[in-house]
PDB file of N, CA and C in Angstrom:
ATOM      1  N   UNK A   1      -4.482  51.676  27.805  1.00  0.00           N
ATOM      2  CA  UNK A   1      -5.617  52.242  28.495  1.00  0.00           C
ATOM      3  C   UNK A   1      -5.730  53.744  28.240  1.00  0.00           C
ATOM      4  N   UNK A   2      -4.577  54.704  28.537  1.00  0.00           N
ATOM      5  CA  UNK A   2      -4.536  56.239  27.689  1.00  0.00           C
ATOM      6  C   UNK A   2      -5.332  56.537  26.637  1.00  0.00           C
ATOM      7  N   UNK A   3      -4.272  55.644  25.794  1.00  0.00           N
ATOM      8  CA  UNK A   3      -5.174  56.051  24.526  1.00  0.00           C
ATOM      9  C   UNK A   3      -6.678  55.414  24.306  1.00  0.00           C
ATOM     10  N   UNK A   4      -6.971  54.309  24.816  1.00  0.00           N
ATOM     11  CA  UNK A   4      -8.525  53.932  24.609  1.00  0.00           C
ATOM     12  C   UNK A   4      -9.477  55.746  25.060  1.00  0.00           C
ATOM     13  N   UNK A   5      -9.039  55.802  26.447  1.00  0.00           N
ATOM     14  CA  UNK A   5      -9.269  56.865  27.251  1.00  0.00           C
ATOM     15  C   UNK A   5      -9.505  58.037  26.428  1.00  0.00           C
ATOM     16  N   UNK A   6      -8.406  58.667  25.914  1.00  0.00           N
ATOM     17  CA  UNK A   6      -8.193  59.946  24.779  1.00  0.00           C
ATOM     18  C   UNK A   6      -8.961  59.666  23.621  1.00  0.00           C
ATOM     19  N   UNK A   7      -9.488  58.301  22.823  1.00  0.00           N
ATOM     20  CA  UNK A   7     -10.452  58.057  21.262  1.00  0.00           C
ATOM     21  C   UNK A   7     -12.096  58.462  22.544  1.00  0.00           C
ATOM     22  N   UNK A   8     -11.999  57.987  23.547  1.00  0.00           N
ATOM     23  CA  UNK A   8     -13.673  58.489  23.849  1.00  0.00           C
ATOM     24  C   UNK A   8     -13.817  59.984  24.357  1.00  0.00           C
ATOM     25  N   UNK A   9     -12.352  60.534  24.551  1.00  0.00           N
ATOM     26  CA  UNK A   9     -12.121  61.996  25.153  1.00  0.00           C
ATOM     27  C   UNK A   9     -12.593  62.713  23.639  1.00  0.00           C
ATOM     28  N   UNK A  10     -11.586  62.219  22.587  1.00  0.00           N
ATOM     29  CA  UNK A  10     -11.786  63.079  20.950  1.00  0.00           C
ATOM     30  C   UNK A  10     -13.139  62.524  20.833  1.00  0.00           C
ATOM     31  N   UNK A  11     -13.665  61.422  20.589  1.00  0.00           N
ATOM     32  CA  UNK A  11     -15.025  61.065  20.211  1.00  0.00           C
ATOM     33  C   UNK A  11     -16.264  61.817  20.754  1.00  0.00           C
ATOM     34  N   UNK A  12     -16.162  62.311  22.334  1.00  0.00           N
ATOM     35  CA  UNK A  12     -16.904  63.203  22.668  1.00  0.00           C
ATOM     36  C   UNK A  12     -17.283  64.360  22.353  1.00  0.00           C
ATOM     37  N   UNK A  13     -15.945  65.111  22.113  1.00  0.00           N
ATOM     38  CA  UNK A  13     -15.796  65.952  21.721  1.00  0.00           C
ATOM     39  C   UNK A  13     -16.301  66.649  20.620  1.00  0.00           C
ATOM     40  N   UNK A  14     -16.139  65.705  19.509  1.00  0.00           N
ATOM     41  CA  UNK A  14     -16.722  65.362  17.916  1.00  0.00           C
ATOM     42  C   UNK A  14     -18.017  66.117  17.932  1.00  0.00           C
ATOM     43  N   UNK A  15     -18.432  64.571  18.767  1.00  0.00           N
ATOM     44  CA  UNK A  15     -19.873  64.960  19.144  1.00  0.00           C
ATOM     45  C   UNK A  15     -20.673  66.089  19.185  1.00  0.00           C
ATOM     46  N   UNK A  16     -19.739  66.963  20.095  1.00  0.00           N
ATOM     47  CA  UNK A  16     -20.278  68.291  20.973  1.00  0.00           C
ATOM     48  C   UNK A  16     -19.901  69.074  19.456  1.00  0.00           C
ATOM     49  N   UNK A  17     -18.785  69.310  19.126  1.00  0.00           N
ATOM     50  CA  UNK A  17     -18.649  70.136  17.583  1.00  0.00           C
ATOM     51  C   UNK A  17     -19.693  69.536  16.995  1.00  0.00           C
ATOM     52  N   UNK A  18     -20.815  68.476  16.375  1.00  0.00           N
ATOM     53  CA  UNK A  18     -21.469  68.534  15.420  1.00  0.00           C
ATOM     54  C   UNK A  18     -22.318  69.087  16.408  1.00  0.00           C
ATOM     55  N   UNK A  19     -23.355  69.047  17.293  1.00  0.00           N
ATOM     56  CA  UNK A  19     -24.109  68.963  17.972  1.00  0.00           C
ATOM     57  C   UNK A  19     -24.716  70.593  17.959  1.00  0.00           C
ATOM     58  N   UNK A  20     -23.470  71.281  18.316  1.00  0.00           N
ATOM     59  CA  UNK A  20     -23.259  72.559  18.261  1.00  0.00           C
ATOM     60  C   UNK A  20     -22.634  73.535  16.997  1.00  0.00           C
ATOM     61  N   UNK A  21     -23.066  72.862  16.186  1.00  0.00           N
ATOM     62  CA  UNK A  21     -22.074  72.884  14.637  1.00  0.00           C
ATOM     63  C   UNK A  21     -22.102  74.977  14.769  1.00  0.00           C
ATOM     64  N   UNK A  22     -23.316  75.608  14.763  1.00  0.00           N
ATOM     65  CA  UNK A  22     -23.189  77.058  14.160  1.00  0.00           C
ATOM     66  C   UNK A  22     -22.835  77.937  15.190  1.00  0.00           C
ATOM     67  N   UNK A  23     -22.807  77.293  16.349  1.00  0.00           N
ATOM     68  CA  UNK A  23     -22.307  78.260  17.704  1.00  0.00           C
ATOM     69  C   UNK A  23     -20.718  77.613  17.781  1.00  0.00           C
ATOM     70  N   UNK A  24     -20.333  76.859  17.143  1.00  0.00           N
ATOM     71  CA  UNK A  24     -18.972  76.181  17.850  1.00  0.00           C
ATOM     72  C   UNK A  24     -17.938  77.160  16.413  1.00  0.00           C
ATOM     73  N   UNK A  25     -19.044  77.460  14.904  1.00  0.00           N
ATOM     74  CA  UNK A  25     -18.797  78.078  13.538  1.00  0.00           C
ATOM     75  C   UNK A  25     -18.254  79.781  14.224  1.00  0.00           C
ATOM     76  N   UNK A  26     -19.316  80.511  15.288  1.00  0.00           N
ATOM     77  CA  UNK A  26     -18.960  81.236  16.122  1.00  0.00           C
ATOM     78  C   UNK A  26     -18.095  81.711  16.569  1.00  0.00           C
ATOM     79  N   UNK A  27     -17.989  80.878  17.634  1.00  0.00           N
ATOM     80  CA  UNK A  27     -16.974  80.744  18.824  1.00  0.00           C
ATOM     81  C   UNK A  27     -15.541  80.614  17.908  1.00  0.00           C
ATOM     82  N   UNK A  28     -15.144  79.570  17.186  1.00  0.00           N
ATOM     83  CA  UNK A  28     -13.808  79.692  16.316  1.00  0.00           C
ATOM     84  C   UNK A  28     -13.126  80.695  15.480  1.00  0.00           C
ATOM     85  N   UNK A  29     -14.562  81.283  15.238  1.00  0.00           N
ATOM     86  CA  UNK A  29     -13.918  82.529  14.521  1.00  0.00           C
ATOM     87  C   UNK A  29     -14.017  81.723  13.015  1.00  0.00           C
ATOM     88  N   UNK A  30     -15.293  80.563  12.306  1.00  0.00           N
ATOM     89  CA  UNK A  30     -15.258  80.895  10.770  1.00  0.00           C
ATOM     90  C   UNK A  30     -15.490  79.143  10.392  1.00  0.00           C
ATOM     91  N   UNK A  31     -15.689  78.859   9.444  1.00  0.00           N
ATOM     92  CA  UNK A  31     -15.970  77.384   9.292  1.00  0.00           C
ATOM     93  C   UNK A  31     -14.659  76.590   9.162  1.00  0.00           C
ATOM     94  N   UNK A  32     -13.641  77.165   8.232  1.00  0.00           N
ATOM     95  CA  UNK A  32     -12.342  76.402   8.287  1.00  0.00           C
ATOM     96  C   UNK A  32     -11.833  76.350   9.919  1.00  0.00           C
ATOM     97  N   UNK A  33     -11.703  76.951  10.476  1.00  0.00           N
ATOM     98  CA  UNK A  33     -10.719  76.893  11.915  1.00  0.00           C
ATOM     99  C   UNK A  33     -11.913  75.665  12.625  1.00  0.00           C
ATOM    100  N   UNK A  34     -13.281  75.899  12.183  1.00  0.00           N
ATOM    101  CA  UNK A  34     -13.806  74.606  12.970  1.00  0.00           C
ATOM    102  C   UNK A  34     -13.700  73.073  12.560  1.00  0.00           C
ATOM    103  N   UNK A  35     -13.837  73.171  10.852  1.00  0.00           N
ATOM    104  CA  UNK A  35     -13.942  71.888  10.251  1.00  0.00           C
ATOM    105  C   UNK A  35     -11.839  71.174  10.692  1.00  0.00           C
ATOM    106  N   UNK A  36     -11.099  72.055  10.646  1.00  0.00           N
ATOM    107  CA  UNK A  36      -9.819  72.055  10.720  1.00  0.00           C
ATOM    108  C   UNK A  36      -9.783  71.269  12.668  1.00  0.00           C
ATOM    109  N   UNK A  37     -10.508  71.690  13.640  1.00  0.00           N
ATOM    110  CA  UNK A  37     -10.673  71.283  14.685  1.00  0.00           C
ATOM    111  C   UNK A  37     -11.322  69.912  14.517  1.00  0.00           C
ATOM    112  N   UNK A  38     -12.699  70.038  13.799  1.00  0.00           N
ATOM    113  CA  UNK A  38     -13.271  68.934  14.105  1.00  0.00           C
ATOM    114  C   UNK A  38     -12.588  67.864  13.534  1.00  0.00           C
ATOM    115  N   UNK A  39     -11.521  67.573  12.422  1.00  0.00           N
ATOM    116  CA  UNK A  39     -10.865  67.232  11.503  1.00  0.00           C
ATOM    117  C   UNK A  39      -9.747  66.297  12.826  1.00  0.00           C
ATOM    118  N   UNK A  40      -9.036  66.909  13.220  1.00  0.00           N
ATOM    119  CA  UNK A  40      -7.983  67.017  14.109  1.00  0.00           C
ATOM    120  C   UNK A  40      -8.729  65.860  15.151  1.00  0.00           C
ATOM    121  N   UNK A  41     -10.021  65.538  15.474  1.00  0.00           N
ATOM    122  CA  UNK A  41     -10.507  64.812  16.807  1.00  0.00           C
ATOM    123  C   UNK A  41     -10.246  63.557  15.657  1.00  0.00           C
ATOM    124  N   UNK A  42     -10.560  63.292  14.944  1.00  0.00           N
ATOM    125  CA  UNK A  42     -10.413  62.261  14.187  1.00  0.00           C
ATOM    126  C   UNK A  42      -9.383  61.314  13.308  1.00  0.00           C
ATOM    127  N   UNK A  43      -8.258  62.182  13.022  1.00  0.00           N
ATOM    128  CA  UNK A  43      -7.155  61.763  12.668  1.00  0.00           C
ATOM    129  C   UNK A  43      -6.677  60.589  13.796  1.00  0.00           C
ATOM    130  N   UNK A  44      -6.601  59.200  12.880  1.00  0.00           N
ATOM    131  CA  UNK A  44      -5.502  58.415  14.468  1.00  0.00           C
ATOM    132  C   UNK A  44      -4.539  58.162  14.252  1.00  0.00           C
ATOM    133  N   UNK A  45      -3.518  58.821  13.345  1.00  0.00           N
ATOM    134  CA  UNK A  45      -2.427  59.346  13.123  1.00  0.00           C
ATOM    135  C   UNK A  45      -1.383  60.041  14.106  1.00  0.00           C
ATOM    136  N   UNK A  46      -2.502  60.493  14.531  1.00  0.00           N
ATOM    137  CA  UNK A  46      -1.944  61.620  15.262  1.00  0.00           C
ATOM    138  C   UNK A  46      -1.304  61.170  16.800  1.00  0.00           C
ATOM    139  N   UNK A  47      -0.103  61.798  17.249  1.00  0.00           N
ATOM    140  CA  UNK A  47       0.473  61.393  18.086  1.00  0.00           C
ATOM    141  C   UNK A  47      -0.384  61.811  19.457  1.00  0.00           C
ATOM    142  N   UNK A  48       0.042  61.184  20.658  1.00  0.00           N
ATOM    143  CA  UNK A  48      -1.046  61.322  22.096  1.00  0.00           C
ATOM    144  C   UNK A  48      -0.516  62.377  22.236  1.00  0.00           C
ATOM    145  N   UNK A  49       0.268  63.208  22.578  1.00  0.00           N
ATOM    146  CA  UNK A  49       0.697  64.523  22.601  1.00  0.00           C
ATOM    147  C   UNK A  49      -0.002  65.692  21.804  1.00  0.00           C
ATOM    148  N   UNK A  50       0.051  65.187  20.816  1.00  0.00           N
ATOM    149  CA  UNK A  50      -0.494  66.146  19.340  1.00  0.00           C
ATOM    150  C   UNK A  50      -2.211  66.052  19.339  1.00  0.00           C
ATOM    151  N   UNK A  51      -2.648  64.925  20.471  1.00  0.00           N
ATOM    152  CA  UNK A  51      -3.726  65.055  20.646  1.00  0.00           C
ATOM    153  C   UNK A  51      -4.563  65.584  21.789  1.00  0.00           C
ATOM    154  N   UNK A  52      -3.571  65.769  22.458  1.00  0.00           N
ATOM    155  CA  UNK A  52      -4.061  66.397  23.709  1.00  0.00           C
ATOM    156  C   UNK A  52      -3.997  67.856  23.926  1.00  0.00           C
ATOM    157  N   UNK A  53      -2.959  68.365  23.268  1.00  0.00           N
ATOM    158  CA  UNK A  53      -2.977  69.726  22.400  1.00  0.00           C
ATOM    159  C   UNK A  53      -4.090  70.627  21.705  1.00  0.00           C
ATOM    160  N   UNK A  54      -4.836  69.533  21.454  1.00  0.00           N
ATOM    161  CA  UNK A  54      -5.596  69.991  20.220  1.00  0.00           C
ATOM    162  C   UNK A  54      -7.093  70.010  21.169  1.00  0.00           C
ATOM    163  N   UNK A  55      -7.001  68.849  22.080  1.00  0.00           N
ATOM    164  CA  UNK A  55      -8.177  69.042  23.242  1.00  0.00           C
ATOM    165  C   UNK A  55      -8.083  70.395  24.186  1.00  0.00           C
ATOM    166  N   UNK A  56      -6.965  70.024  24.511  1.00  0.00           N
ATOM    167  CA  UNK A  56      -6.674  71.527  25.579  1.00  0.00           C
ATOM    168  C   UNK A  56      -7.152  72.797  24.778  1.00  0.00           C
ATOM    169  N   UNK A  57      -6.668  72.834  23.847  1.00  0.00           N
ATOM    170  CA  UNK A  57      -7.129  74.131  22.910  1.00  0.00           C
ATOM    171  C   UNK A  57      -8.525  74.324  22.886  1.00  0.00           C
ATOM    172  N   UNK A  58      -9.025  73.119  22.512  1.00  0.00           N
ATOM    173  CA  UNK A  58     -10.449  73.262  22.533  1.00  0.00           C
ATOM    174  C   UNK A  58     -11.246  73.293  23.687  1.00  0.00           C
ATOM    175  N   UNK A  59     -10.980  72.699  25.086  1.00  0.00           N
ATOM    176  CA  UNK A  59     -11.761  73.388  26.211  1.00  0.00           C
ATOM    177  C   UNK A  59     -11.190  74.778  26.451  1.00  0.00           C
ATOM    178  N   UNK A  60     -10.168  75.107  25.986  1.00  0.00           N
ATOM    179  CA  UNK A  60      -9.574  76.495  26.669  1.00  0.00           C
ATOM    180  C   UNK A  60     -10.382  77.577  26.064  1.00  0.00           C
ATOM    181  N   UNK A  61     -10.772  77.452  24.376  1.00  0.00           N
ATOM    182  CA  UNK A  61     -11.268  78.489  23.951  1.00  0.00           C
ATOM    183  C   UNK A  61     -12.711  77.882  24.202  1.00  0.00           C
ATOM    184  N   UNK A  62     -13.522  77.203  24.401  1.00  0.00           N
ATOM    185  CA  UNK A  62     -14.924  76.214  24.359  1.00  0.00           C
ATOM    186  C   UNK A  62     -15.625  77.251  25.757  1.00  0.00           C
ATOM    187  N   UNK A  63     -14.062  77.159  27.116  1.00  0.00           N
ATOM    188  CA  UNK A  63     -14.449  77.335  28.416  1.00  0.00           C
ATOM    189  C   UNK A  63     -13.896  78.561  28.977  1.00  0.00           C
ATOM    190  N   UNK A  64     -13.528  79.805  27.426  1.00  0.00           N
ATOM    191  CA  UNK A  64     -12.861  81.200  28.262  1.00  0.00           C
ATOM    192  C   UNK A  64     -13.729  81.640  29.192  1.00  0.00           C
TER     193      UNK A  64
END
């Protein structure tokens, strides 16, 4: 159930990075640090830890 939970948490997320593609280009500070973010929601490789990391980061700087 977590992880179902966390693919619609990253999937949202996605979302909001394309949605907002040249203000989110902005806010990161450059296109690699964003495509490198948006990159990161999509990997399912990636461990639940290593993914929640990568969310936190992104509301933290999304919501300074």
């Amino acid at each position: 159930m977590g992880e179902d939970l966390l693919s619609l948490v990253c999937n949202h997320l996605h979302k909001e990075l394309t949605s907002w593609l040249e203000e989110y280009i902005n806010l990161l500070g450059g296109l690699e640090r964003f495509k490198e973010l948006k990159c990161s929601l999509l990997v399912d490789g990636l461990s639940m830890v290593h993914k929640f990391i990568v969310m936190s980061l992104f509301l933290k700087i999304t919501f300074k």
